[in-house]
PDB file of N, CA and C in Angstrom:
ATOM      1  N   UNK A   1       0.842  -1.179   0.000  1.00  0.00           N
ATOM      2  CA  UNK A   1       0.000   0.000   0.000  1.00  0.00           C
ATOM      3  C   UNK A   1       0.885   1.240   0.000  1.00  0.00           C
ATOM      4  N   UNK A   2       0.440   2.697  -0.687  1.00  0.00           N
ATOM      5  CA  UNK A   2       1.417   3.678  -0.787  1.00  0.00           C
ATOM      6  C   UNK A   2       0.533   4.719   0.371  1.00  0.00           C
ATOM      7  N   UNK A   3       2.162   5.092   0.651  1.00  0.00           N
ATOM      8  CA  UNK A   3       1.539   5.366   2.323  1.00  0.00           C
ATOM      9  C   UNK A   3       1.306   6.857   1.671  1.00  0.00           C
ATOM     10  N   UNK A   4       0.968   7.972   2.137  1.00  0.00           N
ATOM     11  CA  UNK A   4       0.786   9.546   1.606  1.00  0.00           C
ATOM     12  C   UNK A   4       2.348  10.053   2.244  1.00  0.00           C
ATOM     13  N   UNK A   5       3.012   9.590   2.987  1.00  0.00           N
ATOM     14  CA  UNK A   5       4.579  10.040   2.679  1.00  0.00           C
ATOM     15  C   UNK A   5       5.483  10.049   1.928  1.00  0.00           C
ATOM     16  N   UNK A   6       5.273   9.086   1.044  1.00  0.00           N
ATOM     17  CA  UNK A   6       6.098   8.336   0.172  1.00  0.00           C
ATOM     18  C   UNK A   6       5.636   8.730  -1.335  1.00  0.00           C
ATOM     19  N   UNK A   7       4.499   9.993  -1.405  1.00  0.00           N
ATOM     20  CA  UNK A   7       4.009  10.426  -2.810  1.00  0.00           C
ATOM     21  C   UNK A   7       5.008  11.181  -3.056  1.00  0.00           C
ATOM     22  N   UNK A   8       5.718  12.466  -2.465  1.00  0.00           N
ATOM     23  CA  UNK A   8       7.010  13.178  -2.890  1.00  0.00           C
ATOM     24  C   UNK A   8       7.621  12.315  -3.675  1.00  0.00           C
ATOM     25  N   UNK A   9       8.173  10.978  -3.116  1.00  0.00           N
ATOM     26  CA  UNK A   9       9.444  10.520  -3.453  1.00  0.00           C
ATOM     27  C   UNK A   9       9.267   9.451  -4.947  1.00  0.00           C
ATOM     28  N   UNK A  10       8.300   9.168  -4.831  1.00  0.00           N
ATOM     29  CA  UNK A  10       7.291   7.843  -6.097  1.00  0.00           C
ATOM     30  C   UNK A  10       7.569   9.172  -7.024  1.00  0.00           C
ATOM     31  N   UNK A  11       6.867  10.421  -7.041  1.00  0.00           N
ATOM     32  CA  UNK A  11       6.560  11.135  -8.097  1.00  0.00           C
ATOM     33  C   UNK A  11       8.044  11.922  -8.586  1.00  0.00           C
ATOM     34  N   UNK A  12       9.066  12.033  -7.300  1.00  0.00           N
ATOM     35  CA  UNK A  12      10.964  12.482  -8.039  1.00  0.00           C
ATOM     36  C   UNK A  12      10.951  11.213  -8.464  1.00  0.00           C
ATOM     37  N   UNK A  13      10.867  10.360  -8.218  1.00  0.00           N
ATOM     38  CA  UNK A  13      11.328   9.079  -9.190  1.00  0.00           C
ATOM     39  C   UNK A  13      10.830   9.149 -10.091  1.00  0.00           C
ATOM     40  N   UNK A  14       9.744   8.643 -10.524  1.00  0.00           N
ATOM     41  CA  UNK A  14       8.853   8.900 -11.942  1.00  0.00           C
ATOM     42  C   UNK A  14       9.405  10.162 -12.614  1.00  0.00           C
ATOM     43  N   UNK A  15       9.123  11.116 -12.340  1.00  0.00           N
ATOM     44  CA  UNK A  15       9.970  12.318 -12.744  1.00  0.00           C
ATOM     45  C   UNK A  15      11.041  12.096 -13.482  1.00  0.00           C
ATOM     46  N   UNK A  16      12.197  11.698 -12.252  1.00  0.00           N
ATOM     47  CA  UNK A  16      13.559  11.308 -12.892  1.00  0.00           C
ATOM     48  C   UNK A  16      13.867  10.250 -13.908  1.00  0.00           C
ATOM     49  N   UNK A  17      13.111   9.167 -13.564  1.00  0.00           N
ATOM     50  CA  UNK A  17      13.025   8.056 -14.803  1.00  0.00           C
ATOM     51  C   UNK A  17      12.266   8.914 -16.205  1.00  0.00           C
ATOM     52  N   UNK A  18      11.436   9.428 -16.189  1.00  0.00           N
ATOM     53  CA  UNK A  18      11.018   9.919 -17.149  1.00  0.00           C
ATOM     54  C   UNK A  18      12.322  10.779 -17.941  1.00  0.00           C
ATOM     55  N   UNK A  19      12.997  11.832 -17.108  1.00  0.00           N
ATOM     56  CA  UNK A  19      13.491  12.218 -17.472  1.00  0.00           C
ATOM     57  C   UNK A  19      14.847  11.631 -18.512  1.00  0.00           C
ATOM     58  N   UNK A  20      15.050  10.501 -17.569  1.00  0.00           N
ATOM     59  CA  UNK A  20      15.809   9.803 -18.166  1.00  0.00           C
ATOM     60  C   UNK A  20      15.574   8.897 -19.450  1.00  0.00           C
ATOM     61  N   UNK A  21      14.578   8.784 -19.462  1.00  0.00           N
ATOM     62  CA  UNK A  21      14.367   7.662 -20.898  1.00  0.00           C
ATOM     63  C   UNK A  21      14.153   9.182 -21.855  1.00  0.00           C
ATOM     64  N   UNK A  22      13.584  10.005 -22.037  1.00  0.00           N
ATOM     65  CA  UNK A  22      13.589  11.264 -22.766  1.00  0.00           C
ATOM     66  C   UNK A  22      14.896  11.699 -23.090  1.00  0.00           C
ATOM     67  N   UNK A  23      16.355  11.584 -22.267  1.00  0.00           N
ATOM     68  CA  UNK A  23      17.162  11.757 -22.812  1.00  0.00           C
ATOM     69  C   UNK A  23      18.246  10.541 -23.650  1.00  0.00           C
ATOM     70  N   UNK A  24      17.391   9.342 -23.290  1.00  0.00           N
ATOM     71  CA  UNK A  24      18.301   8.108 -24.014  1.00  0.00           C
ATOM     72  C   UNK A  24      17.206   8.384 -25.643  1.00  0.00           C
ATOM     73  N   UNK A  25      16.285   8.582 -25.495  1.00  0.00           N
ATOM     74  CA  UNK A  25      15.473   8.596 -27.049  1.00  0.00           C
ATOM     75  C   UNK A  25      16.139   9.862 -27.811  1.00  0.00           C
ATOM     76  N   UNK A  26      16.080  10.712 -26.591  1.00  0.00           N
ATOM     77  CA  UNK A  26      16.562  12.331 -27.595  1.00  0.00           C
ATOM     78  C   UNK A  26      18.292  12.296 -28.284  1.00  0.00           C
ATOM     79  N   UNK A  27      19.028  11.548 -27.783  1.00  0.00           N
ATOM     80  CA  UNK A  27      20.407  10.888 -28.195  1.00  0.00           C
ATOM     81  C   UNK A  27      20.013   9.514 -29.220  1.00  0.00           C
ATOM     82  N   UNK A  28      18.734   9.006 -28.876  1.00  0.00           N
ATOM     83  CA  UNK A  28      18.499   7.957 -30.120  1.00  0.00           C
ATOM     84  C   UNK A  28      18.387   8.159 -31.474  1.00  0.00           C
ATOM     85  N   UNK A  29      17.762   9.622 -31.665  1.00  0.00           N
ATOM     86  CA  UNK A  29      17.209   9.869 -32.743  1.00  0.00           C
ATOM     87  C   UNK A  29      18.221  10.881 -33.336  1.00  0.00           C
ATOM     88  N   UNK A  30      18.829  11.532 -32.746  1.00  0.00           N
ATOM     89  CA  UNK A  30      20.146  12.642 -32.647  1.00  0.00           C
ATOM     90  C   UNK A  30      21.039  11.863 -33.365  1.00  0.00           C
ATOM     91  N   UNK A  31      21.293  10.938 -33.373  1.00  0.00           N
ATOM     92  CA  UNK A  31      22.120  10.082 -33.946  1.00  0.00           C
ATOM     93  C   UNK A  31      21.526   9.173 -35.593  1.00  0.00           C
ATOM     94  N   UNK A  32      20.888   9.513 -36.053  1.00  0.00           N
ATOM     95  CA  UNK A  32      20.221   8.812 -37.188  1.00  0.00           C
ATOM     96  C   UNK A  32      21.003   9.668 -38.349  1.00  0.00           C
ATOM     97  N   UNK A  33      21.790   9.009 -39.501  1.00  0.00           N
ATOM     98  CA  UNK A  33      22.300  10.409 -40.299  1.00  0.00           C
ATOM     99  C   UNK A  33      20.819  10.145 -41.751  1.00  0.00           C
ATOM    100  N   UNK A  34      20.249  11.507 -41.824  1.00  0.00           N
ATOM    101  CA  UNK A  34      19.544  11.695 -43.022  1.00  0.00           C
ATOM    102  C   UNK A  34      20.729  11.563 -43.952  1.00  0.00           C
ATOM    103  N   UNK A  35      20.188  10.730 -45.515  1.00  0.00           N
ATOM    104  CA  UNK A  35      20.991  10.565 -46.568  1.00  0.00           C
ATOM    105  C   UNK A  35      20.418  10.686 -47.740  1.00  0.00           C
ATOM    106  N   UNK A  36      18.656  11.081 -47.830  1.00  0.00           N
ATOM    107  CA  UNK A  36      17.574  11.110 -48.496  1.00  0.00           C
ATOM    108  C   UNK A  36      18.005  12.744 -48.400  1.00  0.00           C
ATOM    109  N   UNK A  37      18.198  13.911 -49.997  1.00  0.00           N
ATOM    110  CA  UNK A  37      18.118  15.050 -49.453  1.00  0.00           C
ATOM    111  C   UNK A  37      16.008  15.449 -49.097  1.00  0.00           C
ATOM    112  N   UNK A  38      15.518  14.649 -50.126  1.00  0.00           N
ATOM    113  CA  UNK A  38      14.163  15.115 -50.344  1.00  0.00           C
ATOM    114  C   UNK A  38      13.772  14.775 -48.436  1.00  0.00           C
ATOM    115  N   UNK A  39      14.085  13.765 -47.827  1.00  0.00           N
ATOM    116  CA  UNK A  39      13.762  13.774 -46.478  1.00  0.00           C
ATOM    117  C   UNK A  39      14.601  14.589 -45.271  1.00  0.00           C
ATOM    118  N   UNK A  40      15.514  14.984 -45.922  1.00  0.00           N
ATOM    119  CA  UNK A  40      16.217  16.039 -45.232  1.00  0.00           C
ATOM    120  C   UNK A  40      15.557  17.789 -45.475  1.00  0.00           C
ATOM    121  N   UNK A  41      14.805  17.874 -46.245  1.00  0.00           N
ATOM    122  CA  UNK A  41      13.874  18.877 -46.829  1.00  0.00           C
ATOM    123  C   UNK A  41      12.696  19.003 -45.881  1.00  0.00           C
ATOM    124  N   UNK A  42      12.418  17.699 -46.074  1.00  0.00           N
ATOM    125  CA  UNK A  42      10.822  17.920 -45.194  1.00  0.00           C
ATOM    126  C   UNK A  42      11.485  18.126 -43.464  1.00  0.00           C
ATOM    127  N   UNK A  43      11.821  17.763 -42.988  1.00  0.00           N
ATOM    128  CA  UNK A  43      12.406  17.494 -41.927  1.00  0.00           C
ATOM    129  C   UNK A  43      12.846  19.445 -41.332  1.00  0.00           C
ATOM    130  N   UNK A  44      13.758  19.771 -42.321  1.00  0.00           N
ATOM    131  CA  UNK A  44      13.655  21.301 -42.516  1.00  0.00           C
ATOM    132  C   UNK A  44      12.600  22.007 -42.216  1.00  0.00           C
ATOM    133  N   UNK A  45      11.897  21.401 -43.089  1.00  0.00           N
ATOM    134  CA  UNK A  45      10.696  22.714 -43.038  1.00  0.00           C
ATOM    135  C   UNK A  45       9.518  21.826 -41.515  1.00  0.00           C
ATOM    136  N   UNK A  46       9.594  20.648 -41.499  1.00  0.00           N
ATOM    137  CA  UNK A  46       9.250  20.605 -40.087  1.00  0.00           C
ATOM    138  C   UNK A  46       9.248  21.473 -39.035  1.00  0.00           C
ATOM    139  N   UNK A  47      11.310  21.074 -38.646  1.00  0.00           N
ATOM    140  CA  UNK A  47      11.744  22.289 -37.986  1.00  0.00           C
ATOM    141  C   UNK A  47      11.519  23.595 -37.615  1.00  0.00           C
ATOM    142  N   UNK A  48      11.269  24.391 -39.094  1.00  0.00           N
ATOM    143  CA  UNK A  48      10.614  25.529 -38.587  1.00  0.00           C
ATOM    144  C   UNK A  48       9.587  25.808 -38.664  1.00  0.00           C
ATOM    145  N   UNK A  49       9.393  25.301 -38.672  1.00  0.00           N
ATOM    146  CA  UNK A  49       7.533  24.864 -38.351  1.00  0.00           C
ATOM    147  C   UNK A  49       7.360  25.263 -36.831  1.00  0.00           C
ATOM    148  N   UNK A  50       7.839  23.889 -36.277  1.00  0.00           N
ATOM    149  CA  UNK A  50       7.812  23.956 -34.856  1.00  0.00           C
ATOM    150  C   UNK A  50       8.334  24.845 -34.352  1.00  0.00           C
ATOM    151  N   UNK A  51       9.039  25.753 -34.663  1.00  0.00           N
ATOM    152  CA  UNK A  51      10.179  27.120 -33.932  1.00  0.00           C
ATOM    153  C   UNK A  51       8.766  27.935 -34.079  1.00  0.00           C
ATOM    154  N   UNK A  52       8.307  28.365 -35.433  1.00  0.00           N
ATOM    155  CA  UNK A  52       7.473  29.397 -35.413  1.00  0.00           C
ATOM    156  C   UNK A  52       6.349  29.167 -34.693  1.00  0.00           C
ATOM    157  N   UNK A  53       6.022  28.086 -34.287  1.00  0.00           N
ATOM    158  CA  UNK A  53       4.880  27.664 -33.452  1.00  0.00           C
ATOM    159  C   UNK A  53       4.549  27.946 -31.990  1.00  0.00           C
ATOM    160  N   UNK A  54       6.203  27.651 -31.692  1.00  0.00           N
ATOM    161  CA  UNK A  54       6.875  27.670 -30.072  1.00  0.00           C
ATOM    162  C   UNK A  54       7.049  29.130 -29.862  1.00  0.00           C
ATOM    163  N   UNK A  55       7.207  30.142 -30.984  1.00  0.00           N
ATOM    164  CA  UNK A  55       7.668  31.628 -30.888  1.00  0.00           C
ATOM    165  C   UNK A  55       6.556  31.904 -30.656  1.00  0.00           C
ATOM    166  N   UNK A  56       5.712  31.903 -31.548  1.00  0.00           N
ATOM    167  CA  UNK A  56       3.883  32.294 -31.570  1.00  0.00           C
ATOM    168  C   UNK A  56       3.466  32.468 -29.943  1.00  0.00           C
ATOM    169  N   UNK A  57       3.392  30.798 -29.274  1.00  0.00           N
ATOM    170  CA  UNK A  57       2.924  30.317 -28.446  1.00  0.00           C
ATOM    171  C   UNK A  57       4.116  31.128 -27.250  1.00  0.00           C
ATOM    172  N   UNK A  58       5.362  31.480 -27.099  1.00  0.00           N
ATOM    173  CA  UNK A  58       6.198  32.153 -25.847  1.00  0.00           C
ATOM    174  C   UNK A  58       5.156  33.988 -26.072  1.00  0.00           C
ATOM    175  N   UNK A  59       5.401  34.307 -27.144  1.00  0.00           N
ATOM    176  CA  UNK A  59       5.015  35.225 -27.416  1.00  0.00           C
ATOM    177  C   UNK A  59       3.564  35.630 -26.878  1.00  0.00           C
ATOM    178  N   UNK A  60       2.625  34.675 -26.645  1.00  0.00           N
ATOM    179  CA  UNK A  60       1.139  34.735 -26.026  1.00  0.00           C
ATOM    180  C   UNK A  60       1.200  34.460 -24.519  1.00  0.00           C
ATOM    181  N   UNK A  61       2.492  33.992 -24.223  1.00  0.00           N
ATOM    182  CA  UNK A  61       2.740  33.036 -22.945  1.00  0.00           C
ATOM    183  C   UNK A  61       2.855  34.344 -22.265  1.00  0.00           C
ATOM    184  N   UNK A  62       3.938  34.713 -22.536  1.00  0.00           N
ATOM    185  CA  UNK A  62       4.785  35.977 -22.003  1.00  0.00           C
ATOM    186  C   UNK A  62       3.377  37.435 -22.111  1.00  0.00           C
ATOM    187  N   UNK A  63       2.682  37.550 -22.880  1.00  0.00           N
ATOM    188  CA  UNK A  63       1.594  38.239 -22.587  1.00  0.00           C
ATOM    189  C   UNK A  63       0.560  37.905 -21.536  1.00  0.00           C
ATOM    190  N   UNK A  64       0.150  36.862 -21.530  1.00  0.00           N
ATOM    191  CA  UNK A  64      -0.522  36.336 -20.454  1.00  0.00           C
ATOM    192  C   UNK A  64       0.294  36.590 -19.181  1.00  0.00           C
ATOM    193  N   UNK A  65       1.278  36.177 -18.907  1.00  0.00           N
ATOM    194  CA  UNK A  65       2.346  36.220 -17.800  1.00  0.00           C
ATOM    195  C   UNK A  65       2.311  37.641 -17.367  1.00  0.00           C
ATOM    196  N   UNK A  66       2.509  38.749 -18.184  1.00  0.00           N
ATOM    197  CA  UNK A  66       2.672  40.081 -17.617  1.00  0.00           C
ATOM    198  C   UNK A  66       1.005  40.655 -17.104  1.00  0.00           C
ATOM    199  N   UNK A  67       0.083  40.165 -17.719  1.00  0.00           N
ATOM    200  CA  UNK A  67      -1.177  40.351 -17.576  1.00  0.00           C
ATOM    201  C   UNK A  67      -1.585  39.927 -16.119  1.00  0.00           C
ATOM    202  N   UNK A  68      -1.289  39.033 -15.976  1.00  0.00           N
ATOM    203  CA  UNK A  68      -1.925  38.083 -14.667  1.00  0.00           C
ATOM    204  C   UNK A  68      -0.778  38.610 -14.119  1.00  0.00           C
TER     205      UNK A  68
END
């Protein structure tokens, strides 16, 4: 049975394991060499895809933030 003392420490673990398999995948995939240029293209424009998305979204963040 999980006692209510022991939720801190279950949830830094989980935490930390999480953290940890996120950085063995993020070195998994970091390591793949593209050799396709046409998939090295899409992959590109992925990329900034997601930047302009993440800018958009800090950019609304950071308004909200000064607001509240």
């Amino acid at each position: 049975m999980i006692e209510i003392e022991n939720i801190q420490e279950i949830g830094a673990g989980t935490a930390i394991v999480g953290l940890l398999i996120a950085f063995i995948l993020y070195n998994k995939i970091n390591k793949i060499e593209i050799s396709n240029p046409v998939v090295a293209d899409i992959t590109q424009q992925i990329q900034n895809g997601a930047m302009a998305f993440l800018n958009a979204e800090y950019r609304y963040l950071a308004i909200f933030i000064a607001v509240v």
